[in-house]
N, C-alpha and C. Protein backbone atom coordinates (compact mmCIF):
# COMPACT_ATOMS: atom_id res chain seq x y z
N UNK A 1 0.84 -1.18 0.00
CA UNK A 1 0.00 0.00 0.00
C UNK A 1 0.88 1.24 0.00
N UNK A 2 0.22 2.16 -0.76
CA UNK A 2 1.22 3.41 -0.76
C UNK A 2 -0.02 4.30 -0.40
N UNK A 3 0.41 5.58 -0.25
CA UNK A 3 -0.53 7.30 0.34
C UNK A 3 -0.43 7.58 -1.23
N UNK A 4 -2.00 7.77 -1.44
CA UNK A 4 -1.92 8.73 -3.06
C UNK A 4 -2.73 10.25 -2.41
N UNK A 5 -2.35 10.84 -3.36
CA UNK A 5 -2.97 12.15 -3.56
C UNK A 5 -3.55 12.19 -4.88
N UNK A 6 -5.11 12.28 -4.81
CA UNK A 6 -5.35 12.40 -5.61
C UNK A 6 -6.59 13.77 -6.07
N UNK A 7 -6.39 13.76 -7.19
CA UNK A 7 -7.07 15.50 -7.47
C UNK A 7 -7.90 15.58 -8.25
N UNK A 8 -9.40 16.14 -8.17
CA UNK A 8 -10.22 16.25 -9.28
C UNK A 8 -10.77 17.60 -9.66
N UNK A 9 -11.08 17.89 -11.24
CA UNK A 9 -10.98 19.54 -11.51
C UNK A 9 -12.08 18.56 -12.59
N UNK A 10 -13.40 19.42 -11.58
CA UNK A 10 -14.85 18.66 -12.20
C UNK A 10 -15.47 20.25 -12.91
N UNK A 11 -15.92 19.92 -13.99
CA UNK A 11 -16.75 20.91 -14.85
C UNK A 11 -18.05 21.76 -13.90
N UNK A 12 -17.65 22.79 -13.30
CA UNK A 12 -19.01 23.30 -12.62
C UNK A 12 -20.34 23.31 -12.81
N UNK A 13 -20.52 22.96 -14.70
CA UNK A 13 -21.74 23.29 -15.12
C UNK A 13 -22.65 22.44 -14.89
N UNK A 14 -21.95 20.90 -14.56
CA UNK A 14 -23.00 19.70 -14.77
C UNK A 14 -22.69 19.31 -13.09
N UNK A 15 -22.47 20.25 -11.73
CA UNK A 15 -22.69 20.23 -10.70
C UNK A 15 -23.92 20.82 -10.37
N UNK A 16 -24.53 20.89 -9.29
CA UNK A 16 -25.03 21.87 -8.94
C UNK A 16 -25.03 21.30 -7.48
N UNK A 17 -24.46 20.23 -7.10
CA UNK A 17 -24.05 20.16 -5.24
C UNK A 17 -23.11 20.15 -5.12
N UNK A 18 -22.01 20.89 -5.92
CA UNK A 18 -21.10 20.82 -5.79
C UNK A 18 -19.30 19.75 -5.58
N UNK A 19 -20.58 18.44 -6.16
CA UNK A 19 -19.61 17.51 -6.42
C UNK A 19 -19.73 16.93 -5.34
N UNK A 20 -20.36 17.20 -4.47
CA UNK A 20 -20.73 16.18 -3.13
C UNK A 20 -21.39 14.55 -3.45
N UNK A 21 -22.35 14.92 -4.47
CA UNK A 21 -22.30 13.32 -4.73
C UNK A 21 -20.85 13.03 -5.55
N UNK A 22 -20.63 13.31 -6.31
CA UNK A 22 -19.72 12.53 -7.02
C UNK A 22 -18.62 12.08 -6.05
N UNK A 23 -18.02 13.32 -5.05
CA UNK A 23 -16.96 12.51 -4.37
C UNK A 23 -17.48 11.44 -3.41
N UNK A 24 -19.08 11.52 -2.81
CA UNK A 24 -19.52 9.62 -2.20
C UNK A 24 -19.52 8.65 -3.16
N UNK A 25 -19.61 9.12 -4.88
CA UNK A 25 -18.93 7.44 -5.62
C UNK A 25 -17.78 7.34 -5.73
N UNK A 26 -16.87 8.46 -5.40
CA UNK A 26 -15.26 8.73 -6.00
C UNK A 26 -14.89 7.61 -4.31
N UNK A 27 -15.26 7.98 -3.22
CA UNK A 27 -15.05 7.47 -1.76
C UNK A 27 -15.57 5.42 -2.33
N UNK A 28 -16.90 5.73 -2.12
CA UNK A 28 -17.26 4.13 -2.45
C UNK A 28 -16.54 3.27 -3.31
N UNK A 29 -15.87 3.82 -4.56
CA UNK A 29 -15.45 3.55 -5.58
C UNK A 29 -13.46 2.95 -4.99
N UNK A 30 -12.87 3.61 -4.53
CA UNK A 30 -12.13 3.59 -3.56
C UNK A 30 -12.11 2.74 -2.55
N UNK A 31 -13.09 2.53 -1.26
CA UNK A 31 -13.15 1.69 -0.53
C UNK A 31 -13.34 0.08 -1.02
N UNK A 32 -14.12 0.01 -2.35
CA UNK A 32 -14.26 -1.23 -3.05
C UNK A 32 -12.67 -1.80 -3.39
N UNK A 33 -12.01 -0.99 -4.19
CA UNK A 33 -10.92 -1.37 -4.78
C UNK A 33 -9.58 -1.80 -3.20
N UNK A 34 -10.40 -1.72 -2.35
CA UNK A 34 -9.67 -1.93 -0.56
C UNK A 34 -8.62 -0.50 -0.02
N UNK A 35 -8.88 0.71 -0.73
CA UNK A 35 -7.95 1.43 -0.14
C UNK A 35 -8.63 2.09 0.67
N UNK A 36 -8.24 2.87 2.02
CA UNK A 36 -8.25 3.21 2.53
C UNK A 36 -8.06 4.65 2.99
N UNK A 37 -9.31 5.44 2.99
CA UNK A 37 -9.53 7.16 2.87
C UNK A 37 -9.20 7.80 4.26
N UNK A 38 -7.71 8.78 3.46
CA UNK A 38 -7.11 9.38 5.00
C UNK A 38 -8.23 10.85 4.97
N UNK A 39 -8.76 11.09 3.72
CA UNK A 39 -8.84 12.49 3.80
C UNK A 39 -9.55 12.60 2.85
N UNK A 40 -10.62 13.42 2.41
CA UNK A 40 -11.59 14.04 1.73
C UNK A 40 -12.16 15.29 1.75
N UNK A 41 -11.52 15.89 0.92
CA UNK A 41 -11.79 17.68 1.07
C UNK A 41 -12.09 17.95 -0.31
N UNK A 42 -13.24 18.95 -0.41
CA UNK A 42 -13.88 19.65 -1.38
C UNK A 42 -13.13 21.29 -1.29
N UNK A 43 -12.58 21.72 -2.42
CA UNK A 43 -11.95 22.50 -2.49
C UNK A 43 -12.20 24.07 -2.86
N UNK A 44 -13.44 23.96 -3.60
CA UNK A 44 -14.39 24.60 -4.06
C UNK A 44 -14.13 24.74 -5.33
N UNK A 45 -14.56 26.19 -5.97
CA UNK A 45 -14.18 26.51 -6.99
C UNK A 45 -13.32 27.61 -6.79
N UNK A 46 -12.70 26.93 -8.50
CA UNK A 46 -11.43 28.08 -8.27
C UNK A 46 -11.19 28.34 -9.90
N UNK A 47 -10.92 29.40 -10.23
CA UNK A 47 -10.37 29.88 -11.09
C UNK A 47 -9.29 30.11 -12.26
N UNK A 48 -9.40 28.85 -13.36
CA UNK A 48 -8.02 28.37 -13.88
C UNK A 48 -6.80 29.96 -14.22
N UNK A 49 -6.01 29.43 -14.04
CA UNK A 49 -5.07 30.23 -14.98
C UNK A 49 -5.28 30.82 -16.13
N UNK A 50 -5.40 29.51 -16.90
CA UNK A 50 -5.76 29.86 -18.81
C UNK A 50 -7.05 28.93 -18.89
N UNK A 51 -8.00 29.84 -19.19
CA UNK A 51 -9.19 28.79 -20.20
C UNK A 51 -9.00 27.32 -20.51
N UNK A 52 -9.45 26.63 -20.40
CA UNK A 52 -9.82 24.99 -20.84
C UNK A 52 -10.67 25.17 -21.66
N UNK A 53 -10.34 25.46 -23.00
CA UNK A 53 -11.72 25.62 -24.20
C UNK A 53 -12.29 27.21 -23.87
N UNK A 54 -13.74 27.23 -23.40
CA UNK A 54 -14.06 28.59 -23.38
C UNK A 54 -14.31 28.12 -21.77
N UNK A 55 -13.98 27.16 -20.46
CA UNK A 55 -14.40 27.31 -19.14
C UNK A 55 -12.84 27.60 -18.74
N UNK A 56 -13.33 28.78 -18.01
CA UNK A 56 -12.69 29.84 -16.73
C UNK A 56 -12.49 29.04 -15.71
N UNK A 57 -12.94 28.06 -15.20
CA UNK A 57 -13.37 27.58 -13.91
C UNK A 57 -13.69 26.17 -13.41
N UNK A 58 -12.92 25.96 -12.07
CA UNK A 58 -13.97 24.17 -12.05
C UNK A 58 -13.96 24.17 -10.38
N UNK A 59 -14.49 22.72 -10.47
CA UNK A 59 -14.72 22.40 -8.70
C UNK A 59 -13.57 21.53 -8.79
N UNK A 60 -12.60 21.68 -7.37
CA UNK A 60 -11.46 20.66 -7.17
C UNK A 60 -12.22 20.34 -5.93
N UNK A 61 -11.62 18.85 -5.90
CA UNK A 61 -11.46 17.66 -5.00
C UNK A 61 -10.45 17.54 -4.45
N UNK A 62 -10.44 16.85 -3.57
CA UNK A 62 -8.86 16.29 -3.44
C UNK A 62 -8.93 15.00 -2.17
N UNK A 63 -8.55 13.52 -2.15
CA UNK A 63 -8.79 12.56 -1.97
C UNK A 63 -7.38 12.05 -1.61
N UNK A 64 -6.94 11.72 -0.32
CA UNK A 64 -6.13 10.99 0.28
C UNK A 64 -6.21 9.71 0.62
N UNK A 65 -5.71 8.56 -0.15
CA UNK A 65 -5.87 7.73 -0.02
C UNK A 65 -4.76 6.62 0.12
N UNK A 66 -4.59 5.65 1.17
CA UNK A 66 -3.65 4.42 1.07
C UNK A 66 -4.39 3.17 -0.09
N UNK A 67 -3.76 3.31 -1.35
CA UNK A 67 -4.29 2.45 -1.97
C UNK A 67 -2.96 1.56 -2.45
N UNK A 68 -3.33 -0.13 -3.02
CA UNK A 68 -2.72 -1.19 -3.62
C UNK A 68 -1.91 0.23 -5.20
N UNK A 69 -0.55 -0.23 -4.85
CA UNK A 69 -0.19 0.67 -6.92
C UNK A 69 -0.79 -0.15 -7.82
N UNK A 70 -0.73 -1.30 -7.93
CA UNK A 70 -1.17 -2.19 -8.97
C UNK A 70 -2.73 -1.72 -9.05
N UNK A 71 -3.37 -0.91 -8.17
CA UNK A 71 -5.04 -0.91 -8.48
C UNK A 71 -5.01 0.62 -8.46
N UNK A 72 -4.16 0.86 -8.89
CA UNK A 72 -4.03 3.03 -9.41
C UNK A 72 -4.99 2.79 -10.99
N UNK A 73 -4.18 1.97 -11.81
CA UNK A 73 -4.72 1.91 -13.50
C UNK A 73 -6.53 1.65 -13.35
N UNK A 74 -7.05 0.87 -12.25
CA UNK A 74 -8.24 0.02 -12.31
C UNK A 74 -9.09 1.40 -11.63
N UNK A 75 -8.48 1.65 -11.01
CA UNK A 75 -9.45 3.43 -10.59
C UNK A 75 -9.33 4.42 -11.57
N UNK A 76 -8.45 5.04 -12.39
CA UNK A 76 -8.37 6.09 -12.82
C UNK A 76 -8.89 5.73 -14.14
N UNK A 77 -9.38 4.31 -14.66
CA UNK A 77 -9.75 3.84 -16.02
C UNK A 77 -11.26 3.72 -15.72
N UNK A 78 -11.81 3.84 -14.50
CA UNK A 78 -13.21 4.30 -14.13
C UNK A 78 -13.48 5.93 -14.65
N UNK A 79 -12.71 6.44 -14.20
CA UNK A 79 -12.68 8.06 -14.14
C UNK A 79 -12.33 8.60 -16.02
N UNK A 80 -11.72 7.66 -16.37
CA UNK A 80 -10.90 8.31 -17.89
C UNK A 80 -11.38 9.00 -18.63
N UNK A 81 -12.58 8.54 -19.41
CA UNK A 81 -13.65 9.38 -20.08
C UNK A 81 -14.75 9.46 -19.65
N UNK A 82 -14.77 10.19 -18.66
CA UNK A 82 -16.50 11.05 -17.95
C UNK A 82 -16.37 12.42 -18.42
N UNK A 83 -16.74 12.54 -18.97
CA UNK A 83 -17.03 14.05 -19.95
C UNK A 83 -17.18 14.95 -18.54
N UNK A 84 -18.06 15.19 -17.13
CA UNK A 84 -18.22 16.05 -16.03
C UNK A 84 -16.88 16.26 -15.85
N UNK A 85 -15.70 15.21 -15.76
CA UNK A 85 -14.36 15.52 -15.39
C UNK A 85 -13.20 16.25 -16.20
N UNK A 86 -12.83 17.46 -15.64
CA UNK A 86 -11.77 18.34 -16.66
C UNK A 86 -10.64 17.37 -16.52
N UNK A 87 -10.19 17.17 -15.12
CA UNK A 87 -8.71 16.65 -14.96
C UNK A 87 -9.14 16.11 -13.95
N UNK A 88 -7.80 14.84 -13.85
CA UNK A 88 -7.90 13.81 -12.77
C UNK A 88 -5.97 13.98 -12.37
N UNK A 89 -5.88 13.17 -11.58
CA UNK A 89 -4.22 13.25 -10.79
C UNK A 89 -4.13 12.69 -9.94
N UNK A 90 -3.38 11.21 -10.13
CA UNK A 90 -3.26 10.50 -8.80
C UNK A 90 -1.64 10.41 -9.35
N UNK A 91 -0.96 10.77 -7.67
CA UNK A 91 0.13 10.88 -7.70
C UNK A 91 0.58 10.08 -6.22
N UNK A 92 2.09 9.94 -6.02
CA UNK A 92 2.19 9.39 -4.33
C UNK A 92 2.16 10.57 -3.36
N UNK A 93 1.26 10.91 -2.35
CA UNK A 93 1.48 11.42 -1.88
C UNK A 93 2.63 11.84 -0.51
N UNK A 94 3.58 13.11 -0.55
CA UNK A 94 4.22 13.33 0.07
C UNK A 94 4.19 14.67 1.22
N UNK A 95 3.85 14.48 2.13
CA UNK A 95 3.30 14.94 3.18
C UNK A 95 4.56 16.61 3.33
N UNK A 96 3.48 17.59 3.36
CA UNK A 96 4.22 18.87 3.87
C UNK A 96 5.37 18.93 4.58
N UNK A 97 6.71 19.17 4.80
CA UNK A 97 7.36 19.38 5.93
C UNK A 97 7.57 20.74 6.56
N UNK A 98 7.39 21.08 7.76
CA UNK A 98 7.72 22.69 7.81
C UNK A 98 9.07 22.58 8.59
N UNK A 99 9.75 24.09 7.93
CA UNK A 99 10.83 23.67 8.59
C UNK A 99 10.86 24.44 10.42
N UNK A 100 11.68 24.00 11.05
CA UNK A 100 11.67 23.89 12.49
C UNK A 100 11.48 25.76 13.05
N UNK A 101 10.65 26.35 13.73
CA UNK A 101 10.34 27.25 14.17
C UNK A 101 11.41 28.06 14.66
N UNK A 102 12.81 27.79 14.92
CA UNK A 102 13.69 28.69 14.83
C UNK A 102 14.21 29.21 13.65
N UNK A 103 14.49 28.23 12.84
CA UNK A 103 13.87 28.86 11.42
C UNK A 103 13.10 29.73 10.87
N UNK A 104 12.19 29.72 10.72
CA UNK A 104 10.87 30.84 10.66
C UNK A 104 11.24 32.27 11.09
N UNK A 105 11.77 32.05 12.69
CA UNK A 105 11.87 32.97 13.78
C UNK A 105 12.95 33.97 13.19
N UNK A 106 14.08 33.27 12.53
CA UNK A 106 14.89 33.94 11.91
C UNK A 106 14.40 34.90 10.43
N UNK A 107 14.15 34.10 9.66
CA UNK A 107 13.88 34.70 8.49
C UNK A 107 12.72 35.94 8.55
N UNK A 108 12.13 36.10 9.53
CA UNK A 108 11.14 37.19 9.74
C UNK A 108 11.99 38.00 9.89
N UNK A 109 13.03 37.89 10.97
CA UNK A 109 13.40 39.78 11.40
C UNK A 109 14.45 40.46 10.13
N UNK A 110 14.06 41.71 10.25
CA UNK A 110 14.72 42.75 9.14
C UNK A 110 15.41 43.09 9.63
């Protein structure tokens, strides 16, 4: 089992709960395949950079999960062509480090 991070940038237009159902089949869909959900956060909407066609905009996800690697291809080939989905991204996830508070303490003063 490895920690994925995984990311979804869903078309706003064909939401209107904001992707709340979709991430309980994105979760169910997940728990079937046996991995195990550290984390589930709705991100809202946000505002691309550059246009995707003529959309400005989408709803992100974002899904922490300990899943099998060999069962990454068998999830994301569920997800591949759903027209609601702009972008998908499962990657390994690697956890923030901050560095140690005397650190910090330093780089503040002028």
């Amino acid at each position: 089992m490895r920690t994925y991070d995984i990311i979804f940038i869903l078309d706003e237009r064909k939401f209107e709960d904001g992707g709340e159902a979709f991430a309980k089949d994105v979760a169910a869909h997940l728990q079937s395949l046996g991995a195990a959900i550290k984390s589930k956060q709705g991100m809202g909407r946000r505002t691309f950079a550059r246009p995707i066609g003529k959309i400005t905009s989408g709803i992100y996800w974002e899904f922490i999960a300990d899943l099998d690697p060999a069962k990454v291809a068998l999830f994301q080939d569920k997800y591949r062509l759903n027209a609601n989905i702009m972008r998908m991204q499962a990657s390994i996830y690697v956890p923030v480090r901050q560095a140690p508070r005397a650190v910090l303490e330093d780089s503040v003063k002028v």
